[in-house]
N, C-alpha and C. Protein backbone atom coordinates (compact mmCIF):
# COMPACT_ATOMS: atom_id res chain seq x y z
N UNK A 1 -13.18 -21.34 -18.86
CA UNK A 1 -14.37 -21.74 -18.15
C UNK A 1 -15.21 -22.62 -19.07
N UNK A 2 -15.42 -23.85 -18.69
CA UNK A 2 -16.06 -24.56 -19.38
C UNK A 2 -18.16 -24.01 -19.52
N UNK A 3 -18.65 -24.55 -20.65
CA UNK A 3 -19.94 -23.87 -20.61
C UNK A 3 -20.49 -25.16 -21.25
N UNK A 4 -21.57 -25.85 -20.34
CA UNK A 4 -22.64 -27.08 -21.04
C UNK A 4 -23.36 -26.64 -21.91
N UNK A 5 -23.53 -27.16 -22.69
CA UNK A 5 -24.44 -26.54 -24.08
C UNK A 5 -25.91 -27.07 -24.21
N UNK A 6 -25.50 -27.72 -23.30
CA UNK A 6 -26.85 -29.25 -23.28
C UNK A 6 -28.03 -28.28 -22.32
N UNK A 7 -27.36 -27.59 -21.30
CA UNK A 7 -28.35 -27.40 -20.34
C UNK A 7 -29.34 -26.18 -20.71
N UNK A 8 -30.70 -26.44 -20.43
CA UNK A 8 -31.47 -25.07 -20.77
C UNK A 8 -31.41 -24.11 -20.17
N UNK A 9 -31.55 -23.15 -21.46
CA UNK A 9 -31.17 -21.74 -21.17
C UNK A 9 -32.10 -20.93 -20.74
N UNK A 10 -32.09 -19.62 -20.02
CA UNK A 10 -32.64 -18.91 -19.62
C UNK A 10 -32.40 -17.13 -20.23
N UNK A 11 -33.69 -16.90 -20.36
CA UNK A 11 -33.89 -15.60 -21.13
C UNK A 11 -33.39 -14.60 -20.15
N UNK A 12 -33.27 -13.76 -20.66
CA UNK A 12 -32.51 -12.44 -19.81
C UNK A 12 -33.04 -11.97 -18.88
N UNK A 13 -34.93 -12.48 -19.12
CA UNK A 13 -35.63 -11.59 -17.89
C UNK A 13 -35.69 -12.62 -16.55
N UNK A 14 -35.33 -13.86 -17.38
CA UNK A 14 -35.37 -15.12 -16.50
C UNK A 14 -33.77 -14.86 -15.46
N UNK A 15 -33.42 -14.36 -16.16
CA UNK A 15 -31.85 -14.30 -15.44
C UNK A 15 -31.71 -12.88 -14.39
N UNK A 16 -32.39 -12.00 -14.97
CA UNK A 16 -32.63 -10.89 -14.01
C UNK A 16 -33.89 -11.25 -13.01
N UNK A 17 -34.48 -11.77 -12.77
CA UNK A 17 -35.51 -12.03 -11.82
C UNK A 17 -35.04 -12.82 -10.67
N UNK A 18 -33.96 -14.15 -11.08
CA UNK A 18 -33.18 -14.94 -10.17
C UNK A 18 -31.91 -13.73 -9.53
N UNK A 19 -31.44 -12.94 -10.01
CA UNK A 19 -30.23 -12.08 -9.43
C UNK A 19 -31.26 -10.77 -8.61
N UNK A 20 -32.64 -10.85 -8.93
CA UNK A 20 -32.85 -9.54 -7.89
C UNK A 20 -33.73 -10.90 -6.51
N UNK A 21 -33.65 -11.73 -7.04
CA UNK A 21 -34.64 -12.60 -6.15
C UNK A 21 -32.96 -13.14 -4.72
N UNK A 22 -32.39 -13.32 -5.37
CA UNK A 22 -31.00 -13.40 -4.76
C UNK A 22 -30.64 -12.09 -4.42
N UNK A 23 -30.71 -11.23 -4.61
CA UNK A 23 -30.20 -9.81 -3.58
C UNK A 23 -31.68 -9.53 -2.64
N UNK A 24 -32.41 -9.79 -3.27
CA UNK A 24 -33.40 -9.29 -1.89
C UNK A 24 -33.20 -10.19 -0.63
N UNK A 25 -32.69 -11.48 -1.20
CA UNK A 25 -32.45 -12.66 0.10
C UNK A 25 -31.31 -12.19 0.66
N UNK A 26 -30.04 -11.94 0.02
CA UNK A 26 -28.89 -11.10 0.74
C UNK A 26 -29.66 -10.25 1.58
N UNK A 27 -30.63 -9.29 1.30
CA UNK A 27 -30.63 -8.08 1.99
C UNK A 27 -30.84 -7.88 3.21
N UNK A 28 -31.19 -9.42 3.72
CA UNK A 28 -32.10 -9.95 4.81
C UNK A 28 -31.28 -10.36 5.55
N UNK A 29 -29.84 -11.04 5.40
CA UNK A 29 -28.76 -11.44 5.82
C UNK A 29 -27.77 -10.28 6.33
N UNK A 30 -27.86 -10.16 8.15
CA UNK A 30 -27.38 -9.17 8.36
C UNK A 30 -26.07 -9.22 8.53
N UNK A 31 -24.99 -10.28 7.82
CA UNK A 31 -23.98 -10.74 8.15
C UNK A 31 -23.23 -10.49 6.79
N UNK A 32 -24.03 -10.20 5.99
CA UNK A 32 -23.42 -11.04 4.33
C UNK A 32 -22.31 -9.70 3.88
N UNK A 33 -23.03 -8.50 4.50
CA UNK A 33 -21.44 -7.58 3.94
C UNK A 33 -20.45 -6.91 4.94
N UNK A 34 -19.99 -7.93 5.58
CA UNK A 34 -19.10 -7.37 6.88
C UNK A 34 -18.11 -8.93 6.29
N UNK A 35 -16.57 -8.33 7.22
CA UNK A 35 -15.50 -8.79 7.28
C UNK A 35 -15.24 -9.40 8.39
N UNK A 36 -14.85 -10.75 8.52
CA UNK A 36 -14.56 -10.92 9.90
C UNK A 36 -12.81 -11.21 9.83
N UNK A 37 -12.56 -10.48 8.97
CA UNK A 37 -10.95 -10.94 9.07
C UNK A 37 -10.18 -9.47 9.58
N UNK A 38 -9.12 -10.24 10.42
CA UNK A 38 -8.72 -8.67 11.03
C UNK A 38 -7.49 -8.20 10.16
N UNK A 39 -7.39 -6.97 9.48
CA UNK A 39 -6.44 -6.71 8.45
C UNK A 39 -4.76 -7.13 8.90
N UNK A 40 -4.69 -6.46 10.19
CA UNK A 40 -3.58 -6.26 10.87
C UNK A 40 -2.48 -7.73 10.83
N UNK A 41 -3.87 -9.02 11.32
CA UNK A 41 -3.31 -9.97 11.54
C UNK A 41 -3.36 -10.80 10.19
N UNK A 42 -3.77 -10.31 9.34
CA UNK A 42 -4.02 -10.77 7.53
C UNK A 42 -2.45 -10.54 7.47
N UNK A 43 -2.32 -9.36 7.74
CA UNK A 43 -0.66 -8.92 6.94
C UNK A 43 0.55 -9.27 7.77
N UNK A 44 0.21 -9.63 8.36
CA UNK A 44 1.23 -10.59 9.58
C UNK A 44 1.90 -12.14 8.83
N UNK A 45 0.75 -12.44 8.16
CA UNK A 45 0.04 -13.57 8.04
C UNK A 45 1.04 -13.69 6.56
N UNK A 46 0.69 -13.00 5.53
CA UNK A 46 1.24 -12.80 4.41
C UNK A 46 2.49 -12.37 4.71
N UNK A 47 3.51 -13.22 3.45
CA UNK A 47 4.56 -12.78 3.39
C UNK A 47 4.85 -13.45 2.14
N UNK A 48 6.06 -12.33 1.27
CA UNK A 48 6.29 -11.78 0.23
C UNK A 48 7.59 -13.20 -0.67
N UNK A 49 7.35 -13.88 -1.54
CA UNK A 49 8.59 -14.74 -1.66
C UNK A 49 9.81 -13.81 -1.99
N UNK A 50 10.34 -14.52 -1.41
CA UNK A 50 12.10 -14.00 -1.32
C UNK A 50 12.71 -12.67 -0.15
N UNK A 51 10.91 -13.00 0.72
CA UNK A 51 11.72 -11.32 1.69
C UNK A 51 11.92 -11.97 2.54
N UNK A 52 12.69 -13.04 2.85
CA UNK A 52 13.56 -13.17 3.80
C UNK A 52 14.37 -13.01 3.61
N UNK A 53 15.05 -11.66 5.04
CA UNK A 53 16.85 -11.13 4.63
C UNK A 53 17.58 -11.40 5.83
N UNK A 54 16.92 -12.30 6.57
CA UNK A 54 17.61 -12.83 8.02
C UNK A 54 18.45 -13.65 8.12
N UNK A 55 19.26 -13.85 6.89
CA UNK A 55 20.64 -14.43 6.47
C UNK A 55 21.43 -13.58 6.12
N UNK A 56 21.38 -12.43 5.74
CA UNK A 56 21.71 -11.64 4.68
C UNK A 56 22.73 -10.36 5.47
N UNK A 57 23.67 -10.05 5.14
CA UNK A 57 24.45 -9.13 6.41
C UNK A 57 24.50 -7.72 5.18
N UNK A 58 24.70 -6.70 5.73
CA UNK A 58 24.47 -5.26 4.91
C UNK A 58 26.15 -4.93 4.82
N UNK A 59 26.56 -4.56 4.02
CA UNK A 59 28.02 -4.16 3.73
C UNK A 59 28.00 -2.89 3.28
N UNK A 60 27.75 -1.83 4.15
CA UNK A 60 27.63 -0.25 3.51
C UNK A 60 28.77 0.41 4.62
N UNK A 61 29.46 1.23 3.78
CA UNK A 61 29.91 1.93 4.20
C UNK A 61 29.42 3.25 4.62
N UNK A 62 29.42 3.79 5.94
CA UNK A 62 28.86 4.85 6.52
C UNK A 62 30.21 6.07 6.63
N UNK A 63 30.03 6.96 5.83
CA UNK A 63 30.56 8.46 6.50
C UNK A 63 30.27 9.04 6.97
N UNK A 64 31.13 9.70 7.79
CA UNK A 64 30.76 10.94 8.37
C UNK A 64 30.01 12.20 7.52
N UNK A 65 29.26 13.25 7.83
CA UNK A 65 29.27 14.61 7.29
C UNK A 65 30.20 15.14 6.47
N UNK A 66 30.54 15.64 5.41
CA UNK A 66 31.48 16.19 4.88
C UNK A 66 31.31 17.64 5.38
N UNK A 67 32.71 18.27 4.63
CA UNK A 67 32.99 19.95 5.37
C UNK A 67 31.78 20.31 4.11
N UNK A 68 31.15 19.72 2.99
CA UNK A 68 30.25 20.74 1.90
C UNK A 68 29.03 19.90 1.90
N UNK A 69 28.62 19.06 3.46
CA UNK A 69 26.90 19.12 3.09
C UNK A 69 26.69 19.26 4.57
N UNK A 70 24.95 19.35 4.31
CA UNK A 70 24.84 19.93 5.70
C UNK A 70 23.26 19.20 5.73
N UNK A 71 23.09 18.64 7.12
CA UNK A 71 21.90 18.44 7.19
C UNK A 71 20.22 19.00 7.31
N UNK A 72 19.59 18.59 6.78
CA UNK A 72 18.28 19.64 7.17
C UNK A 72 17.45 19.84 7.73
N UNK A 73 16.87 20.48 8.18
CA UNK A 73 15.97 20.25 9.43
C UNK A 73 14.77 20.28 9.53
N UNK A 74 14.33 19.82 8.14
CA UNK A 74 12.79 19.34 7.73
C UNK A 74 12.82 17.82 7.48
N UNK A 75 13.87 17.45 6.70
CA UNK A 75 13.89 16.35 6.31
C UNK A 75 14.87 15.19 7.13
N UNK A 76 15.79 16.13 7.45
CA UNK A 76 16.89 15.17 8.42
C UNK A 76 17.36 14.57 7.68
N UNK A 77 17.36 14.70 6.25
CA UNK A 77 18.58 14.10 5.09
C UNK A 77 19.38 14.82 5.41
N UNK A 78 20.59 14.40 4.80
CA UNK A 78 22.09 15.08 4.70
C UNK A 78 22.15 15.31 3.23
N UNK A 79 22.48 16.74 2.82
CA UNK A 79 22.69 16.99 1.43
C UNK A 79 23.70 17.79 0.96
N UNK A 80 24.33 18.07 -0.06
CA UNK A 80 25.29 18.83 -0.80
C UNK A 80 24.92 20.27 -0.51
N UNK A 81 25.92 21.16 -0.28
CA UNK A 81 25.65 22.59 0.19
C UNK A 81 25.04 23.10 -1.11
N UNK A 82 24.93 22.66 -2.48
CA UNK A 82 24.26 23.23 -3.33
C UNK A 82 22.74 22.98 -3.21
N UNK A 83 22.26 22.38 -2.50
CA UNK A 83 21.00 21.96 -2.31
C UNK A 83 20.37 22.69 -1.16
N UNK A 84 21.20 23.19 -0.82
CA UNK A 84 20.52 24.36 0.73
C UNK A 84 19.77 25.75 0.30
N UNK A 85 18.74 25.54 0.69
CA UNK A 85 17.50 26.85 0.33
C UNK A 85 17.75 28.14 1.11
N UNK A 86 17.77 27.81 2.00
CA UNK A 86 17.62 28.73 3.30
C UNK A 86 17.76 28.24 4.76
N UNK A 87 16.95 29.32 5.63
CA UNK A 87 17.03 28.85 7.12
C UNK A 87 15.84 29.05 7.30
N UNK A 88 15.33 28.26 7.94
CA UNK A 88 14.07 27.99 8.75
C UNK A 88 14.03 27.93 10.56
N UNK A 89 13.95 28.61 11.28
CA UNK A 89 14.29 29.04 12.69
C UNK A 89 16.03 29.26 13.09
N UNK A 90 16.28 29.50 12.13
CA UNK A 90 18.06 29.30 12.10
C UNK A 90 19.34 28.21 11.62
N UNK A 91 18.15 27.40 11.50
CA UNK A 91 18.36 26.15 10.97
C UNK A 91 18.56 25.70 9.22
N UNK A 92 19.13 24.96 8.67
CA UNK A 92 19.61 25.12 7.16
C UNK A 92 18.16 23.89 6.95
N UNK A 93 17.29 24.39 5.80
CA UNK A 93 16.71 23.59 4.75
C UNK A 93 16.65 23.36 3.98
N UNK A 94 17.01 21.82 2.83
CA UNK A 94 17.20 21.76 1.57
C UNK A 94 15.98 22.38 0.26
N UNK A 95 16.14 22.47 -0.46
CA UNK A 95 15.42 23.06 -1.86
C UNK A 95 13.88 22.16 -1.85
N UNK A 96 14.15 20.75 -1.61
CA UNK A 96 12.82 20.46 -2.14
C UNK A 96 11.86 20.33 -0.58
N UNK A 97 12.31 20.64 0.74
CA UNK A 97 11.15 21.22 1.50
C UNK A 97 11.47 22.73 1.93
N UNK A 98 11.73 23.10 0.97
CA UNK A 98 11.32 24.78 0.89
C UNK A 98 10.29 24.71 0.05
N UNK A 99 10.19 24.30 -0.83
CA UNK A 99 9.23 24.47 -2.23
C UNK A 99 7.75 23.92 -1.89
C-alpha cells in the first residue's frame, strides 16, 4: 500500500473524531448494514476451478454384500461383521453408532 508522505497528518484525536463523526452518519443510514444479495443464488453463481466432472465417466466397481458384512440400520453403510455392535429393534448396528 502506497503512503504520501507529503500529505498532512492528523493527530489521533483528529483521526478518532472523523471515524465517530462517520459512524454516527452510518447510524442514520437505514440501509448501510443489510445484504441485498441472496446467498442461495451467490452459490449458484460461484463455481470452484476444475469442478467440472461432466466429461468425466466413474469406473467403480460395485459388489454385492458379502456372506461376512452386514448392513446397518443407523447408518445404512455396509460393514465387516467385526464391526457389528448389536441390535437395535432387531436390526444389526455398527460400533461407531452404538457409541
Amino acid at each position: 500500500m502506497a503512503t504520501d508522505y507529503d500529505a498532512p497528518r492528523k493527530t489521533e484525536e483528529e483521526q478518532s473524531e472523523d471515524s465517530i463523526e462517520e459512524l454516527k452518519a452510518r447510524r442514520h443510514d437505514k440501509n448501510s448494514g443489510k445484504v441485498d444479495e441472496d446467498e442461495a443464488e451467490a452459490a449458484e453463481a460461484f463455481e470452484l476451478p476444475g469442478a467440472d466432472l461432466s466429461h468425466e465417466e466413474l469406473s467403480v466397481q460395485v459388489l454385492p454384500r458379502q456372506e461376512d458384512e452386514f448392513t446397518c440400520a443407523t447408518c445404512f453403510l455396509v460393514h465387516h461383521r467385526s464391526q457389528r455392535a448389536g441390535e437395535k429393534d432387531g436390526l444389526p448396528i455398527c460400533r461407531d453408532c452404538a457409541a
